[in-house]
N, C-alpha and C. Protein backbone atom coordinates (compact mmCIF):
# COMPACT_ATOMS: atom_id res chain seq x y z
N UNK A 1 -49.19 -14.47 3.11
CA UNK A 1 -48.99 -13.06 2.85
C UNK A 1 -48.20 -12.39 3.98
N UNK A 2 -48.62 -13.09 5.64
CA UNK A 2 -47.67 -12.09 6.43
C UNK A 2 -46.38 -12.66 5.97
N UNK A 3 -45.70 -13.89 5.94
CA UNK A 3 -44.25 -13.71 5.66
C UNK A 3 -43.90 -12.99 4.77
N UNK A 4 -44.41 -12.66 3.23
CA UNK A 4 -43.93 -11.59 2.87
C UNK A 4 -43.25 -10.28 3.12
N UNK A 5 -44.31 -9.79 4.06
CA UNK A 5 -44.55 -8.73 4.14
C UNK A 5 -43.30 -8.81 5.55
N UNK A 6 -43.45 -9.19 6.61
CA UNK A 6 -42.15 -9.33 7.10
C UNK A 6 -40.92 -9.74 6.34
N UNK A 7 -40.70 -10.55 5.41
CA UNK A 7 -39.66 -10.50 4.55
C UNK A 7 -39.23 -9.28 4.48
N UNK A 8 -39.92 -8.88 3.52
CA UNK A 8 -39.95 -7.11 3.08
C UNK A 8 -39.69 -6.28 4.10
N UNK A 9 -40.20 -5.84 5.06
CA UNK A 9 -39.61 -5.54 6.49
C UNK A 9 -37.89 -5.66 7.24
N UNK A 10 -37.90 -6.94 6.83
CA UNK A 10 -36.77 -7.36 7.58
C UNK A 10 -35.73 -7.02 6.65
N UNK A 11 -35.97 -7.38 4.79
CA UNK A 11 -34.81 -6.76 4.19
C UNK A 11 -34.51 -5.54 4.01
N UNK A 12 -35.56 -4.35 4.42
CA UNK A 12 -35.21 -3.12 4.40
C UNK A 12 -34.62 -2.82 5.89
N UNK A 13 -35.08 -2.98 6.97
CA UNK A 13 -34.19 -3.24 8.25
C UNK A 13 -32.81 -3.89 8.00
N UNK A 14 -32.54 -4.44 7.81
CA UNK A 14 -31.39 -4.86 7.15
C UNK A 14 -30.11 -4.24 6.42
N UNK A 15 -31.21 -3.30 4.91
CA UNK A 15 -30.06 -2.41 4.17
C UNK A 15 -30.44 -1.38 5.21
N UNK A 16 -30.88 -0.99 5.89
CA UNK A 16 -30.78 0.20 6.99
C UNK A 16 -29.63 0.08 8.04
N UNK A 17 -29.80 -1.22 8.41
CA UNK A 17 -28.48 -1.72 9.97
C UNK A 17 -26.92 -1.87 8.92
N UNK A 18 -27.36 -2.06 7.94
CA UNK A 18 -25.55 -2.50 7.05
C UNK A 18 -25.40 -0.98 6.78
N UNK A 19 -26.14 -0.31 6.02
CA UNK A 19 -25.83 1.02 5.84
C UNK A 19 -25.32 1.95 7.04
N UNK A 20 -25.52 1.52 8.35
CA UNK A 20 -25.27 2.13 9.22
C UNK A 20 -24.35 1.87 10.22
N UNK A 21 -23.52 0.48 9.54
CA UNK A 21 -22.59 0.33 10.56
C UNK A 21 -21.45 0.82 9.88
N UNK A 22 -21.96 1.08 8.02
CA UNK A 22 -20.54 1.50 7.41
C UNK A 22 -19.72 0.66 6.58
N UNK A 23 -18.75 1.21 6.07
CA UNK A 23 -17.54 0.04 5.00
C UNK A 23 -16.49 -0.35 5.64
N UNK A 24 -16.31 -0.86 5.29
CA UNK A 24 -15.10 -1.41 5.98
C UNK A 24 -13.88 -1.22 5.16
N UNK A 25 -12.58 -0.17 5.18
CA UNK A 25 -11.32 -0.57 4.29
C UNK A 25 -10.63 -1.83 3.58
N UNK A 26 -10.58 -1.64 2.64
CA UNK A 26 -10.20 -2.24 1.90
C UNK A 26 -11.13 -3.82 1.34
N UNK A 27 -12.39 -3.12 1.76
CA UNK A 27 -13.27 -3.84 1.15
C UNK A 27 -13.19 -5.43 2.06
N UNK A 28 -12.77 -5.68 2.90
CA UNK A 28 -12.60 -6.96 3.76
C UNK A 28 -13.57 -6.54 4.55
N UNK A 29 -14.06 -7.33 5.40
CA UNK A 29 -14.87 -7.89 6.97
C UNK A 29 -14.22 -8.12 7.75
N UNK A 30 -13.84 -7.46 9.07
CA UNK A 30 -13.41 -8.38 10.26
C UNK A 30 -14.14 -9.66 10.99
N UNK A 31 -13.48 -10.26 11.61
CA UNK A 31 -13.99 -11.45 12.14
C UNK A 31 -15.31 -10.97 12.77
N UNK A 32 -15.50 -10.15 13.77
CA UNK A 32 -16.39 -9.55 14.55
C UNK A 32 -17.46 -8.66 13.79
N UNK A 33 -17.50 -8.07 12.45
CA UNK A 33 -18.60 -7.64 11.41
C UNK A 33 -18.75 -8.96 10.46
N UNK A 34 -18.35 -9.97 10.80
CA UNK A 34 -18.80 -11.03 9.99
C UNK A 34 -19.70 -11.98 11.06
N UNK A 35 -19.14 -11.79 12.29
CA UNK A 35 -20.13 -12.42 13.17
C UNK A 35 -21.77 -11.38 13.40
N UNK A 36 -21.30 -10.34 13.27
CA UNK A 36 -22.50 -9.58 13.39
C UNK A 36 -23.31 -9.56 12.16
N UNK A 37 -22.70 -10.05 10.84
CA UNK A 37 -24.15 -10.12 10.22
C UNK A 37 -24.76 -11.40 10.04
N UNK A 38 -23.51 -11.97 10.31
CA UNK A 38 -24.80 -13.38 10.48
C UNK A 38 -25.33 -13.41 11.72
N UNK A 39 -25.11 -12.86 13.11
CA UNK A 39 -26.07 -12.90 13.88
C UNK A 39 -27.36 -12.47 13.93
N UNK A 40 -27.13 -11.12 12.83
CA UNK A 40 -28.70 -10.31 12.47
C UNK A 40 -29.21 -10.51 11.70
N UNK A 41 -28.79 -11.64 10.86
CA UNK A 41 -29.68 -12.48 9.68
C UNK A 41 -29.98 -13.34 10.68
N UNK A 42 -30.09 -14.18 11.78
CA UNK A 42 -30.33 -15.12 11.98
C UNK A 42 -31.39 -14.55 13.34
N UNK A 43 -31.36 -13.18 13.77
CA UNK A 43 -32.28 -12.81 14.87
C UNK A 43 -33.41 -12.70 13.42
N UNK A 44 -33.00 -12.20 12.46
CA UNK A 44 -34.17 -11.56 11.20
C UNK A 44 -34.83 -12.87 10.88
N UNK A 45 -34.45 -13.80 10.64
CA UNK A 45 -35.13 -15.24 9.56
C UNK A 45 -36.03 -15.58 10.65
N UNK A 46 -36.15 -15.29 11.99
CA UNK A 46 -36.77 -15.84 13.27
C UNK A 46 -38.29 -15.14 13.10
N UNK A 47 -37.69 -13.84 12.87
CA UNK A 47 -39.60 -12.56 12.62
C UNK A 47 -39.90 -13.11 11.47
N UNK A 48 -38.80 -13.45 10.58
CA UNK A 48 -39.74 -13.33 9.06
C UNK A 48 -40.50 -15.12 9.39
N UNK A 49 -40.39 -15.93 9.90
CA UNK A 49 -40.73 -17.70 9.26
C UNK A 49 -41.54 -17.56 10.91
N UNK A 50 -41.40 -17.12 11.66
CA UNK A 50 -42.48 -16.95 13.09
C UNK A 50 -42.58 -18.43 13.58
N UNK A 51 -43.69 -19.11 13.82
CA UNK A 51 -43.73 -20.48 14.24
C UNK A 51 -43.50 -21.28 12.65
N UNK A 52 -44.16 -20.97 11.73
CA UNK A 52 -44.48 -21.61 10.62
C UNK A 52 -42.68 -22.01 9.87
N UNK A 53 -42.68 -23.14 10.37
CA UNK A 53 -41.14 -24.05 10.26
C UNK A 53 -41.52 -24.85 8.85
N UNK A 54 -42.22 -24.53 8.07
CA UNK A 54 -42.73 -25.27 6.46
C UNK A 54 -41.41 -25.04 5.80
N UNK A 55 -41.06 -25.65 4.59
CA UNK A 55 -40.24 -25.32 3.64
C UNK A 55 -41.11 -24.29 2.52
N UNK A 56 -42.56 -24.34 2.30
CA UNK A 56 -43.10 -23.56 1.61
C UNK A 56 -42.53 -22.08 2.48
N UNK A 57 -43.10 -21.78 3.61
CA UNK A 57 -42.90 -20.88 4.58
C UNK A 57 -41.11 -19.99 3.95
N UNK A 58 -40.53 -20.86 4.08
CA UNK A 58 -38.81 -20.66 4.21
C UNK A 58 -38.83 -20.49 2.41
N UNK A 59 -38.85 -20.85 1.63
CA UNK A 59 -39.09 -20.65 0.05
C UNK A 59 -39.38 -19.46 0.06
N UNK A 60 -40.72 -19.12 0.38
CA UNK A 60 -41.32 -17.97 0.17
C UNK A 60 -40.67 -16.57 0.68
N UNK A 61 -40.17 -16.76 1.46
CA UNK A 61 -39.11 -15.75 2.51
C UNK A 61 -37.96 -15.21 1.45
N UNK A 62 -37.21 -16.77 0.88
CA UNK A 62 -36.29 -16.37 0.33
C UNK A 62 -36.83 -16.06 -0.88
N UNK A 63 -37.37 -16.52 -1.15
CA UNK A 63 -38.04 -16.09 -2.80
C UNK A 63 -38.34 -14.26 -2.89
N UNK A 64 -38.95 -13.68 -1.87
CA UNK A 64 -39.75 -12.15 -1.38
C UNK A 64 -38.19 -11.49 -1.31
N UNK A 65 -37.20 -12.16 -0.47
CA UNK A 65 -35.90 -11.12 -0.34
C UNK A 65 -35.51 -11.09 -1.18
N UNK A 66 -34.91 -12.00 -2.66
CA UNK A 66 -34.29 -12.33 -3.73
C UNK A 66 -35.06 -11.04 -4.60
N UNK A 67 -36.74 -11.39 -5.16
CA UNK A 67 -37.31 -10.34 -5.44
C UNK A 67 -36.97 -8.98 -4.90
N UNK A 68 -36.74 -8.56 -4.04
CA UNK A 68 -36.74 -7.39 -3.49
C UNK A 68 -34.99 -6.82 -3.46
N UNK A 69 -34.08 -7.78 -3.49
CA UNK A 69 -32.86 -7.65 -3.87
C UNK A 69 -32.49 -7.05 -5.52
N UNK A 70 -34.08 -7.96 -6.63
CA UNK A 70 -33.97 -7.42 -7.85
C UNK A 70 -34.49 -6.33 -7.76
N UNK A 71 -35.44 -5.71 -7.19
CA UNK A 71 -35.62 -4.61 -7.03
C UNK A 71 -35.20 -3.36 -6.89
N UNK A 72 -34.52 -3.36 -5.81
CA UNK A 72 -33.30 -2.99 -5.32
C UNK A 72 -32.63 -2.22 -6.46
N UNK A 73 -31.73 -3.52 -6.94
CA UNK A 73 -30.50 -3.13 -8.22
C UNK A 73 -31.10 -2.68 -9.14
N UNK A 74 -32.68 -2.33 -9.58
CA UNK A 74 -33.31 -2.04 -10.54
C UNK A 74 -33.86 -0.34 -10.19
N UNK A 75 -34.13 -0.13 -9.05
CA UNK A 75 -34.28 1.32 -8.84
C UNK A 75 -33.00 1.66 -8.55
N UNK A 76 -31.77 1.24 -8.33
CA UNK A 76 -30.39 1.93 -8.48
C UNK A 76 -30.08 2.49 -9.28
N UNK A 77 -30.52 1.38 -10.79
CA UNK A 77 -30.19 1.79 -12.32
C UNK A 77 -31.36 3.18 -12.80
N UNK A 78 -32.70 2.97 -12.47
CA UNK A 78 -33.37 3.79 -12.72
C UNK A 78 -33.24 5.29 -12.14
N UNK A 79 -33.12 5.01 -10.52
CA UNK A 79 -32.75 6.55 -9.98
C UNK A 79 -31.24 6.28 -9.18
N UNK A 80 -30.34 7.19 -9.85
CA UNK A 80 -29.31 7.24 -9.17
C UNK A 80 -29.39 7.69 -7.96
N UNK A 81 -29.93 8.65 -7.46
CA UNK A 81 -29.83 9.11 -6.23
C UNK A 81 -30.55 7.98 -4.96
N UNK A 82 -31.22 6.97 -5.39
CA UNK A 82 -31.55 6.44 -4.61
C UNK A 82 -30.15 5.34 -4.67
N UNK A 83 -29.37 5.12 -5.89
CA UNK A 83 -28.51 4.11 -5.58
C UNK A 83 -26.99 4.53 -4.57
N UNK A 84 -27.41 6.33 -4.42
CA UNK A 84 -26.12 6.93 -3.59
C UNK A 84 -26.59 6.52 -2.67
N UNK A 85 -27.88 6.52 -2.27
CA UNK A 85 -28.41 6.67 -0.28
C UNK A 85 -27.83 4.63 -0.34
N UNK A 86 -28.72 4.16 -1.16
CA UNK A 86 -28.37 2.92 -0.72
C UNK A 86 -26.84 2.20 -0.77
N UNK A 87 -26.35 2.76 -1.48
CA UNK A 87 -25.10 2.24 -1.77
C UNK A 87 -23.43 3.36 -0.96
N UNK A 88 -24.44 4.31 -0.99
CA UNK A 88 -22.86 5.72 -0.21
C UNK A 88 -22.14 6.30 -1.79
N UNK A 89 -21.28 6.68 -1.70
CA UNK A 89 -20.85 7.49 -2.26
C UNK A 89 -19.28 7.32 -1.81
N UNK A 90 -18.58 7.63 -3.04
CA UNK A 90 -16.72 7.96 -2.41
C UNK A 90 -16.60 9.19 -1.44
N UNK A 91 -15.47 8.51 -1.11
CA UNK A 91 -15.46 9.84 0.22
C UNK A 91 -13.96 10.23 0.05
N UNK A 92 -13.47 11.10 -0.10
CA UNK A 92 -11.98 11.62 -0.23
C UNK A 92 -11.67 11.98 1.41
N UNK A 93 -10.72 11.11 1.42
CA UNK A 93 -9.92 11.14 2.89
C UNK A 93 -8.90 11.54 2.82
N UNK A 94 -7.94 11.83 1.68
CA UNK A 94 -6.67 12.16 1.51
C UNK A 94 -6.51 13.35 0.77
N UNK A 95 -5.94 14.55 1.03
CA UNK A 95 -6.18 15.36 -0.07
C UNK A 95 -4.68 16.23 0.02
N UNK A 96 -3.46 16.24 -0.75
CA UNK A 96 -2.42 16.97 -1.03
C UNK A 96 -2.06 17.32 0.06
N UNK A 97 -1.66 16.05 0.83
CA UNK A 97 -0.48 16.23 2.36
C UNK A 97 -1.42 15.98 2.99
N UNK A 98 -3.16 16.39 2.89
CA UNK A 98 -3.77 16.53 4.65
C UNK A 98 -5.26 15.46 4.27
N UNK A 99 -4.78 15.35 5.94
CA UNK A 99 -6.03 14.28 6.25
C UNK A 99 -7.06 14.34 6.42
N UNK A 100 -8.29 14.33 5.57
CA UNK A 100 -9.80 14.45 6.65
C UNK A 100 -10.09 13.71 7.46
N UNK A 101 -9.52 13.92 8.54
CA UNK A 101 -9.74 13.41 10.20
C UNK A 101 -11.36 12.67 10.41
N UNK A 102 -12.27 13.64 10.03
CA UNK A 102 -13.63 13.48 10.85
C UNK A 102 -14.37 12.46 9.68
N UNK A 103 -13.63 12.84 8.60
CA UNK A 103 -14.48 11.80 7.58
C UNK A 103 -13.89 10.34 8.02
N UNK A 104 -12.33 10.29 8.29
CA UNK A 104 -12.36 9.34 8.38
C UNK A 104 -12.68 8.49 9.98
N UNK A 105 -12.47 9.28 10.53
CA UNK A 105 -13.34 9.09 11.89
C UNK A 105 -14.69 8.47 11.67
N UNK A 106 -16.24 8.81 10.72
CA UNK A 106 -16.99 8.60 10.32
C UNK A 106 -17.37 7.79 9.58
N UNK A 107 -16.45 6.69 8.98
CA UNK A 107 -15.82 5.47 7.99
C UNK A 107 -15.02 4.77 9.25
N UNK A 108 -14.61 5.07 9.81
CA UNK A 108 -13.77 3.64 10.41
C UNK A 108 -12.37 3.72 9.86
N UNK A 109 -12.17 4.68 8.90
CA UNK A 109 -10.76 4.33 8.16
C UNK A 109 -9.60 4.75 9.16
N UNK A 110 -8.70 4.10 9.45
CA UNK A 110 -7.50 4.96 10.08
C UNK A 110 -6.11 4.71 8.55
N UNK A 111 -5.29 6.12 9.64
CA UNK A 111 -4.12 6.51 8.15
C UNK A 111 -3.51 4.97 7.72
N UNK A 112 -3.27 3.87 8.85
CA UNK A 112 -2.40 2.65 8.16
C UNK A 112 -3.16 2.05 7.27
N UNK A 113 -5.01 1.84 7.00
CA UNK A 113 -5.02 1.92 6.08
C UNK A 113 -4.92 2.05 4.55
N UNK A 114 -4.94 3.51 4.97
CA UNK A 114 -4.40 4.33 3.25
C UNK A 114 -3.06 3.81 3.57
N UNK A 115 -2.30 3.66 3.80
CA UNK A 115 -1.14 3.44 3.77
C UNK A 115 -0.78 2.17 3.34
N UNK A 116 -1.54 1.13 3.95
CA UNK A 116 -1.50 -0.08 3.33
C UNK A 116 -1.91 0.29 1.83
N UNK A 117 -3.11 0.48 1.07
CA UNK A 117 -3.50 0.82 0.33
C UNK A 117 -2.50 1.30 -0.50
N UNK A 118 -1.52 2.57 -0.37
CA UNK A 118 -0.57 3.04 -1.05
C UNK A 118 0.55 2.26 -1.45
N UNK A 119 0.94 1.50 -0.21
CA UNK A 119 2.00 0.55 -0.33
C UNK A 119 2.11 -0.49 -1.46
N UNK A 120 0.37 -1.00 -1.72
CA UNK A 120 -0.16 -1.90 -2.39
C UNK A 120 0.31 -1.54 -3.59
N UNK A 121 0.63 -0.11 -3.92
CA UNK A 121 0.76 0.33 -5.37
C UNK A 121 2.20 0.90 -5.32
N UNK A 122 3.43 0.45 -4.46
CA UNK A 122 4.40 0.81 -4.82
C UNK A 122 4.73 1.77 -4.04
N UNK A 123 3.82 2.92 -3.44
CA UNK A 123 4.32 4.24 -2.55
C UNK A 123 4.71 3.77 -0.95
N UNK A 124 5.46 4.80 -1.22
CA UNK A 124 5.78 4.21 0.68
C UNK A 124 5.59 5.59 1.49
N UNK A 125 5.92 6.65 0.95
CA UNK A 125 5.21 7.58 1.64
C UNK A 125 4.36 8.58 1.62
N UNK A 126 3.47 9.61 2.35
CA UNK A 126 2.49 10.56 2.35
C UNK A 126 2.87 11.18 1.14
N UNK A 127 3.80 11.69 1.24
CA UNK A 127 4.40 12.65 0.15
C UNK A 127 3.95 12.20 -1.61
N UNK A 128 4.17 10.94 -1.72
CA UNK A 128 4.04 10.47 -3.27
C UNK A 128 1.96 10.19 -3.36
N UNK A 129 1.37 10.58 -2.13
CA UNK A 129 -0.32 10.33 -2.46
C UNK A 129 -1.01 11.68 -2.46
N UNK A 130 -1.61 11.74 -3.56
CA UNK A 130 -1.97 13.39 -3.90
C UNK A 130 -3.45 12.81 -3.60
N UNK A 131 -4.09 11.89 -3.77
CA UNK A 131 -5.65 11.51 -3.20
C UNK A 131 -5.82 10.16 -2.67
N UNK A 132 -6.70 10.55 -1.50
CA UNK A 132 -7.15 8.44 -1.56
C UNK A 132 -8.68 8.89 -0.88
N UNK A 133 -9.11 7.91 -1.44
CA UNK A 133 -10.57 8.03 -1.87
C UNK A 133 -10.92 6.32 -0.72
N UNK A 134 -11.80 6.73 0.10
CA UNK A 134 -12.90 5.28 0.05
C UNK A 134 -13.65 5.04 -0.81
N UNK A 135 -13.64 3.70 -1.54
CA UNK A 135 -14.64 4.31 -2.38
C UNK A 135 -16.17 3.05 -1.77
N UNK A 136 -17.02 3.49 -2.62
CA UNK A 136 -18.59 3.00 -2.28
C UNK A 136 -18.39 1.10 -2.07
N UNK A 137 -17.54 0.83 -2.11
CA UNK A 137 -17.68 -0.64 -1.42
C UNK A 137 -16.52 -0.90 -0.47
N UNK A 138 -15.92 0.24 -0.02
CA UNK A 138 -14.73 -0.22 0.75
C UNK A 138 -13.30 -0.16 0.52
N UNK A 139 -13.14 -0.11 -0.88
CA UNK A 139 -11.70 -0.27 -1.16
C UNK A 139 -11.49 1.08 -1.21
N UNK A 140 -9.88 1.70 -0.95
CA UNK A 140 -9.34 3.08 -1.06
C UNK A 140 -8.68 2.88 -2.28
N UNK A 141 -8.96 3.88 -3.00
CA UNK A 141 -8.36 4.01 -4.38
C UNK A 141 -7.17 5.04 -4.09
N UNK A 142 -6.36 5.22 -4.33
CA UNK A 142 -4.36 5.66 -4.03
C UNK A 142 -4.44 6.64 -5.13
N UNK A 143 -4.17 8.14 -5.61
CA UNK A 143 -3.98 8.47 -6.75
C UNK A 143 -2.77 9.16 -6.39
N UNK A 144 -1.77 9.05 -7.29
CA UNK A 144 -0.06 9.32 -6.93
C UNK A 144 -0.01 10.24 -7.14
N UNK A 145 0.65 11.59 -6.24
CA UNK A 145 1.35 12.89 -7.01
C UNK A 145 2.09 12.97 -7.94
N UNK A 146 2.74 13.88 -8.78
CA UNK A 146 2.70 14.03 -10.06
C UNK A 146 4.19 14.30 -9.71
């Protein structure tokens, strides 16, 4: 029962530390946020399995996170507002010529970004992007002026 319950622990610590380091543009990982989450899965699997090195032990761990992963995607569907906190929300960074600086300050996004992003769809400059959006997993969505 305690690995459970540290399971459970550790995967909500978890969507708490990912939720809080943020998205990343264009929906990729850098080398260095890919080393950091497997380093904090691997400080986490240490609290959750303690001395007890069993394969029952390690089953059960993954079995409690998997459960709790269905969980998860199941109160998303049921209450949306819990699937904004857990999941974020789009964020409009681009809006008719001007930049939200602090949002994107607050995301990690810088303008080459969106720019890459725009490029991706043919635009080459500020002028032809009437919106760009982060959206809730990372990617910037480009919407063209008219």
């Amino acid at each position: 029962m305690a690995t459970i319950l540290r399971a459970i622990l550790a995967y909500w610590a978890l969507i708490i530390v990912v939720r809080a380091i943020g998205r990343r543009p264009g929906g990729q990982i850098t080398p260095f946020e890919f080393v950091l989450i497997f380093f904090i899965g691997g400080i986490s699997i240490q609290a959750v399995v303690v001395d007890d090195r069993s394969i029952t032990n390690a089953f059960t761990a993954v079995a409690t996170v998997a459960l709790m992963h269905v969980l998860v995607t199941a109160l998303k569907q049921w209450f949306p507002a819990f699937g904004r906190v857990i999941d974020g929300t789009p964020v409009l960074i681009f809006e008719n010529g001007e930049w939200h600086r602090e949002r994107m300050k607050h995301h990690g996004v810088q303008e080459t970004d969106v720019m890459s992003a725009a490029r991706a769809q043919g635009l080459e400059r500020e002028d032809q992007i009437k919106y760009a959006v982060l959206e809730r997993k990372g990617d910037i969505s480009i919407i063209k002026a008219s």
